[in-house]
N, C-alpha and C. Protein backbone atom coordinates (compact mmCIF):
# COMPACT_ATOMS: atom_id res chain seq x y z
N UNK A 1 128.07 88.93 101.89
CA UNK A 1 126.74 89.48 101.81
C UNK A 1 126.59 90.24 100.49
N UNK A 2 125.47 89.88 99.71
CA UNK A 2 125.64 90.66 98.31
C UNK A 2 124.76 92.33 98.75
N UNK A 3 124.93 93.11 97.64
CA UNK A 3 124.98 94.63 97.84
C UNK A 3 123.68 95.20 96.73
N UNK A 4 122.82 95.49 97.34
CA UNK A 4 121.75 95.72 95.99
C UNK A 4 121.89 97.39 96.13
N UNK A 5 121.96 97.87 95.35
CA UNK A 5 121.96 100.03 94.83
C UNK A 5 120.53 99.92 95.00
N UNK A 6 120.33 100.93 95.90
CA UNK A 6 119.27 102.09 96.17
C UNK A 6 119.53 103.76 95.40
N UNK A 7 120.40 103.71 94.50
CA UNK A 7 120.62 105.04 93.83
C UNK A 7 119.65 106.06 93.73
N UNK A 8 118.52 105.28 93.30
CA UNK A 8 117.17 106.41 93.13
C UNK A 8 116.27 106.72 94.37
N UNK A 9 116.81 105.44 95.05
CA UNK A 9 115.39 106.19 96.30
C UNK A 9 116.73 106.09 98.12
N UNK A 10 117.77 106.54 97.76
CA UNK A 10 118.59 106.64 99.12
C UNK A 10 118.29 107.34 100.17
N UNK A 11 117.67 108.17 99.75
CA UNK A 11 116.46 109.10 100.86
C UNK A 11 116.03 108.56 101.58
N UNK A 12 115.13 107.40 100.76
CA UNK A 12 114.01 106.72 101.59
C UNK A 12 114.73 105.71 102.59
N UNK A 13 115.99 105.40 102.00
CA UNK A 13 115.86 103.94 102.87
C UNK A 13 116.95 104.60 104.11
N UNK A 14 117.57 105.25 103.90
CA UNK A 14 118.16 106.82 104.92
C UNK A 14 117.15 106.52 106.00
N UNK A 15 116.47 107.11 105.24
CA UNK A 15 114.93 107.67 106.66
C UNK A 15 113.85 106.40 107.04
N UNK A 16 113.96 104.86 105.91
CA UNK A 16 113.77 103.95 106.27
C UNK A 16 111.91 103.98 105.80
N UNK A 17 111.65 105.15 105.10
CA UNK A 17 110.64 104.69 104.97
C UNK A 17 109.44 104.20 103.39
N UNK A 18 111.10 103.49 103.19
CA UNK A 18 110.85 102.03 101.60
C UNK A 18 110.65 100.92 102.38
N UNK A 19 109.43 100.33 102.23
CA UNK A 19 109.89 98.72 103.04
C UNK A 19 109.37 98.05 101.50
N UNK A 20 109.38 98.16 100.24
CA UNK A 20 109.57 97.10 99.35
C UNK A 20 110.50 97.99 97.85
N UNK A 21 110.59 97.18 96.94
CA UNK A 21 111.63 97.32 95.79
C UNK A 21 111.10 96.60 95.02
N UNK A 22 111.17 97.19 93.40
CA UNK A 22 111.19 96.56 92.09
C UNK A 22 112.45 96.53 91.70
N UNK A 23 112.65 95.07 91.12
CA UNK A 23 113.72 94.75 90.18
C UNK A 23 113.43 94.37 89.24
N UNK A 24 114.07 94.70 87.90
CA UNK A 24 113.98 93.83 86.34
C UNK A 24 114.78 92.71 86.68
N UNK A 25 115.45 92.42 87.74
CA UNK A 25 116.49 91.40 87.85
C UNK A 25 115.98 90.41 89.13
N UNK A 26 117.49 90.32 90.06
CA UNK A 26 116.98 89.17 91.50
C UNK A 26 116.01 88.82 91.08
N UNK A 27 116.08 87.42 90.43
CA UNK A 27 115.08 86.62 89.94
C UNK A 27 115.30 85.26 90.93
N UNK A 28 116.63 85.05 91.72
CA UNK A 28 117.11 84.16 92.54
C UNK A 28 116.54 84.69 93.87
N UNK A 29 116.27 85.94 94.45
CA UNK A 29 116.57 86.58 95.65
C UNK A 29 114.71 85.47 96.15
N UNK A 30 114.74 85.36 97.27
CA UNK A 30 113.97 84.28 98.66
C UNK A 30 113.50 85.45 99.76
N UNK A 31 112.59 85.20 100.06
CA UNK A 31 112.67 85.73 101.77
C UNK A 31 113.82 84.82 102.68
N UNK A 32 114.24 85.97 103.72
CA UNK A 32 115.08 85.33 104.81
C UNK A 32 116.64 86.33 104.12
N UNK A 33 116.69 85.92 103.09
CA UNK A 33 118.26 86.86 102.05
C UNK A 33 118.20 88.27 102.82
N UNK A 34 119.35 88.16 103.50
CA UNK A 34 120.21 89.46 103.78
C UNK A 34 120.87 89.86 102.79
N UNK A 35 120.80 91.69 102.76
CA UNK A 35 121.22 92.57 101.81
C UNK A 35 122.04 93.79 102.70
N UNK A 36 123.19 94.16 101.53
CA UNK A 36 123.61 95.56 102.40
C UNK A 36 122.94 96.85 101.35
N UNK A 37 122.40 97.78 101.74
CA UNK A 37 122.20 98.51 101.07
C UNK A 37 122.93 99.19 100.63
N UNK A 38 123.10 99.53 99.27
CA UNK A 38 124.64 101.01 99.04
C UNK A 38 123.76 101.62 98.00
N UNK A 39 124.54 102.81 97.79
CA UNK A 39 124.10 104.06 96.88
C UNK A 39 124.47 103.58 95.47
N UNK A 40 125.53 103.04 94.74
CA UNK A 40 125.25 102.12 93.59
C UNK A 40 126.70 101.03 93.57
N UNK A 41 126.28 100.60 92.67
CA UNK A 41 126.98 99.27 92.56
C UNK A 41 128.25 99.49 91.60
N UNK A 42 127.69 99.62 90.19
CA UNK A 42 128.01 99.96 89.05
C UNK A 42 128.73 101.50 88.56
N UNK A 43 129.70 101.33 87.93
CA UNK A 43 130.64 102.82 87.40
C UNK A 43 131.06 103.32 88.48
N UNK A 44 131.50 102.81 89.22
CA UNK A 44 132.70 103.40 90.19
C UNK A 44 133.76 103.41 89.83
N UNK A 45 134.70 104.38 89.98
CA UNK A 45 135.87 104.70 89.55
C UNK A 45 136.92 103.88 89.89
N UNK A 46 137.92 103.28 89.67
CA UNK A 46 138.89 102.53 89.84
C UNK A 46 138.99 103.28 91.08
N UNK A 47 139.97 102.22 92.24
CA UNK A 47 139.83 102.71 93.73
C UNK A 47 139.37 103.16 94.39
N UNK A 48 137.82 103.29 93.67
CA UNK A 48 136.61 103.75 94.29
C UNK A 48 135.83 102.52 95.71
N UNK A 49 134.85 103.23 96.21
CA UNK A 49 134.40 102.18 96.97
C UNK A 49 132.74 102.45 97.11
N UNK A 50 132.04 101.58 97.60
CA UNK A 50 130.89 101.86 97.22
C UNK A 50 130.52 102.22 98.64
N UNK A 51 129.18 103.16 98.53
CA UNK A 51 129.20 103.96 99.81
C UNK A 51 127.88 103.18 100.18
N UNK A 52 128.30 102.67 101.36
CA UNK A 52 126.65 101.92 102.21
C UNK A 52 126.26 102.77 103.06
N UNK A 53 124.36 102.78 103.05
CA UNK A 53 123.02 103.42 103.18
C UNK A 53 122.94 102.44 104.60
N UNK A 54 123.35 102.70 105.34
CA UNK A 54 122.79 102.17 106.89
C UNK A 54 123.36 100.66 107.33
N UNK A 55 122.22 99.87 107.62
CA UNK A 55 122.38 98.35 108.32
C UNK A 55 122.22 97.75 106.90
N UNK A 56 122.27 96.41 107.34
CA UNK A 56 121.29 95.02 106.19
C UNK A 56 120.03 95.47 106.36
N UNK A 57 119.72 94.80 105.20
CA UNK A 57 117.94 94.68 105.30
C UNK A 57 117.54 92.84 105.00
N UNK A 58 116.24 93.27 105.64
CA UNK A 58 115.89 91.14 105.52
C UNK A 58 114.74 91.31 104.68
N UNK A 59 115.30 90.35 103.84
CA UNK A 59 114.27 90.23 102.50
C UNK A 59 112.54 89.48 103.02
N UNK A 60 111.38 89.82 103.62
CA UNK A 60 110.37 88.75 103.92
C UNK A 60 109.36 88.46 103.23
N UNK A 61 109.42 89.39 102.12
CA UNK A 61 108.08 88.34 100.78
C UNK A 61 109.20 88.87 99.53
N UNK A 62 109.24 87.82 98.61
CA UNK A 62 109.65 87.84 97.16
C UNK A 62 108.42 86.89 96.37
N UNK A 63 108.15 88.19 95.38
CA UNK A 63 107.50 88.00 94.01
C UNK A 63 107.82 88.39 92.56
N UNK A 64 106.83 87.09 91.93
CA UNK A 64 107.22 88.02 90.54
C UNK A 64 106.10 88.72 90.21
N UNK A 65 105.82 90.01 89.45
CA UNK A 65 104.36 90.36 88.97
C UNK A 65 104.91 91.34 87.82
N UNK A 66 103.18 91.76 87.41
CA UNK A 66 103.53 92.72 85.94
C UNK A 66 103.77 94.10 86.90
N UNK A 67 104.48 94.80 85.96
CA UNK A 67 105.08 96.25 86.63
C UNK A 67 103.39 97.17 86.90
N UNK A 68 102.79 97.28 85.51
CA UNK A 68 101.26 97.79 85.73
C UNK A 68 100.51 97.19 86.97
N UNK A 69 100.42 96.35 87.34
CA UNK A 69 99.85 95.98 88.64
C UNK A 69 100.09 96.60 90.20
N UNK A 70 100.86 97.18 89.75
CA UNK A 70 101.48 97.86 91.25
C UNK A 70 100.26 98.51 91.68
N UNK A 71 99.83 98.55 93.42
CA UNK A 71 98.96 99.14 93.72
C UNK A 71 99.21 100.52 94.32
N UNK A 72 98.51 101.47 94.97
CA UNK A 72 98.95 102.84 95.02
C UNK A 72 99.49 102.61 96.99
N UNK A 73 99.43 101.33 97.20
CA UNK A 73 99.86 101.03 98.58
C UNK A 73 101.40 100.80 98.39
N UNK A 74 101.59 99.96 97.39
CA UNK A 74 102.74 99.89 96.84
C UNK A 74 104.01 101.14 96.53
N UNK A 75 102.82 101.92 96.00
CA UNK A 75 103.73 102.85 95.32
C UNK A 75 104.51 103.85 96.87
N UNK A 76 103.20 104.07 98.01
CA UNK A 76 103.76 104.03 99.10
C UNK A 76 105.01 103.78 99.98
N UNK A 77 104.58 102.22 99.73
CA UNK A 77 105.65 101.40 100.34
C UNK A 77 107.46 101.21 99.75
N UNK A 78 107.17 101.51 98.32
CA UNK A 78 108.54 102.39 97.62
C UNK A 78 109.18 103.76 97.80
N UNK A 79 108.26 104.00 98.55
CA UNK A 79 108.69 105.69 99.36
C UNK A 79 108.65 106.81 98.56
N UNK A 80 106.86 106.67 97.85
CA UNK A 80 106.62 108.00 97.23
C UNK A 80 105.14 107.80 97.40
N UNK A 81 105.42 108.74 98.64
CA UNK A 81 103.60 108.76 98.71
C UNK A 81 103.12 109.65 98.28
N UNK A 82 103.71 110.78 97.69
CA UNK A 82 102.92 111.61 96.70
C UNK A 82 102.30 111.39 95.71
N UNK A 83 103.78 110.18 95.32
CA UNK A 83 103.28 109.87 93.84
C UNK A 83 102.19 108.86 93.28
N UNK A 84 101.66 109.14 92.06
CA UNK A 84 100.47 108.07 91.77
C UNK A 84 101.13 106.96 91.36
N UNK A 85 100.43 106.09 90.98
CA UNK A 85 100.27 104.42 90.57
C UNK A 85 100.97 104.83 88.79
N UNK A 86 100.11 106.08 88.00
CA UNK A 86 101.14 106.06 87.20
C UNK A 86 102.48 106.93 86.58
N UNK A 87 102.20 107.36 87.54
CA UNK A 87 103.77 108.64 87.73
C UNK A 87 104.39 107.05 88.26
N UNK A 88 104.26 106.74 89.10
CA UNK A 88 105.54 105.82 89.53
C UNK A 88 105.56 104.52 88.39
N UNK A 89 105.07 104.56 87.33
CA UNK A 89 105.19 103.22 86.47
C UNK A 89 105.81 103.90 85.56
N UNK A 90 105.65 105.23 84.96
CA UNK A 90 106.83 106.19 84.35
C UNK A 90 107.99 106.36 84.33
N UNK A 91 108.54 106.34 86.08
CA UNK A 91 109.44 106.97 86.63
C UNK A 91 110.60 105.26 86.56
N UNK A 92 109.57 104.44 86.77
CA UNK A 92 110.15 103.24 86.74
C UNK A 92 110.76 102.64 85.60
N UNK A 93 109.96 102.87 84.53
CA UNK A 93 109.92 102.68 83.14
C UNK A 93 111.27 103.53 82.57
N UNK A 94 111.23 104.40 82.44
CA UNK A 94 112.77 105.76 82.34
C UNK A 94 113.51 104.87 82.97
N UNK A 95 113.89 104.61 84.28
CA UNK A 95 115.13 104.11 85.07
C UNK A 95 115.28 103.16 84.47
N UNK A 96 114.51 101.87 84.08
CA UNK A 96 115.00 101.02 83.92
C UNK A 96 114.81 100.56 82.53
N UNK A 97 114.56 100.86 81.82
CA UNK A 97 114.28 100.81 80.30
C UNK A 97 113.45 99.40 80.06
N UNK A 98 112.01 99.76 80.26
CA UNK A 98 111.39 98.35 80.90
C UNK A 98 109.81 99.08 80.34
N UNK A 99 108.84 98.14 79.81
CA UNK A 99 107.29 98.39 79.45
C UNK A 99 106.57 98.19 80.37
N UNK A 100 105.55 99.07 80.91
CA UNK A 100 104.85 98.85 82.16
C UNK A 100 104.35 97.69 82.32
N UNK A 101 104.26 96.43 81.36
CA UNK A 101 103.68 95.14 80.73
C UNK A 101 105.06 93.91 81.65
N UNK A 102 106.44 94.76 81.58
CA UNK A 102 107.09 93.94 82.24
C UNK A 102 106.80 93.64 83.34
N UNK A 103 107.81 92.11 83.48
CA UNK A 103 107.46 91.28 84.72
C UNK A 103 108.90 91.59 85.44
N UNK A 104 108.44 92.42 86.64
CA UNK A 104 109.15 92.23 87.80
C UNK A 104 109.48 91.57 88.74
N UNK A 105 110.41 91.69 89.83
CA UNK A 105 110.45 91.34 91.02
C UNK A 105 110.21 92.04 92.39
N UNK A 106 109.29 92.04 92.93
CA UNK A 106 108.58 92.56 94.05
C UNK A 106 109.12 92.11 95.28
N UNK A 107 109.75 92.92 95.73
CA UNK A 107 110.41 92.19 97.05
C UNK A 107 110.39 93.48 98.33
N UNK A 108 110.06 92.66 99.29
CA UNK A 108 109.51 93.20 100.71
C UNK A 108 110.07 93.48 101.49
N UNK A 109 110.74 94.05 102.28
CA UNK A 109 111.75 94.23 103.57
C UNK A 109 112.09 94.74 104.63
N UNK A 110 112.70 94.22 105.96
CA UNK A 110 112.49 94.91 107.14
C UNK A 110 113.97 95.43 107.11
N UNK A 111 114.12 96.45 107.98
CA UNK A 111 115.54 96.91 108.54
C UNK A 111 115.84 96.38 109.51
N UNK A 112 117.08 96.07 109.66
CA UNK A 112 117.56 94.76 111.36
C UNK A 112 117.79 95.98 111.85
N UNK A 113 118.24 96.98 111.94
CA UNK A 113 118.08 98.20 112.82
C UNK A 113 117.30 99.34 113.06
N UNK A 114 116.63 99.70 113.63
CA UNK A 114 116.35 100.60 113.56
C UNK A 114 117.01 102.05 113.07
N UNK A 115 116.63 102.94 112.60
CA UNK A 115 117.14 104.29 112.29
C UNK A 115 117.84 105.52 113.32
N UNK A 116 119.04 105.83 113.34
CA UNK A 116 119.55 106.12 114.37
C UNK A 116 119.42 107.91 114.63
């Protein structure tokens, strides 16, 4: 089962309430694709291990779109409902070293478990 990092929003998917994700990447990822969630992937220390955020999640819409297009339902559904449409194209932009003009991957998802 491959392992996608939630590093920035582990809170949300903790408490379960992210049901979608931007990637500059998973340009392969489908609906139906099971994922394990973990806290990150990358720069772990030799004999380190990566620490997993709950159950799988099931991938059920994958898209590509421009990052500026995101709607403020969206920005929601990424698990910041405080935040605006462009605080979160900022915040996105910093993390990932990416122009709000970039083309993402928009991908949708349920939890096979519920939150315990």
């Amino acid at each position: 089962m491959k392992l996608m990092s939630f590093a920035l929003t582990t809170a949300q998917i903790l408490a379960q309430t992210k049901t979608v994700t931007r990637r500059t990447g998973w340009k392969t990822a489908k609906a139906g694709d099971v994922v394990q969630p973990i806290v990150k992937g990358q720069g772990i220390p030799k004999g380190g291990k990566v620490e997993r955020i709950g159950q799988p999640i099931r991938f059920t819409a994958v898209s590509r779109e421009v990052l500026e297009d995101i709607t403020p339902q969206d920005v929601f559904r990424e698990g910041f409902p405080q935040m605006t449409k462009g605080a979160f194209i900022k915040f996105f932009k910093q993390a990932n070293g990416c122009r709000r003009t970039a083309v993402v991957t928009r991908i949708q998802f349920e939890y096979l478990e519920p939150r315990s």
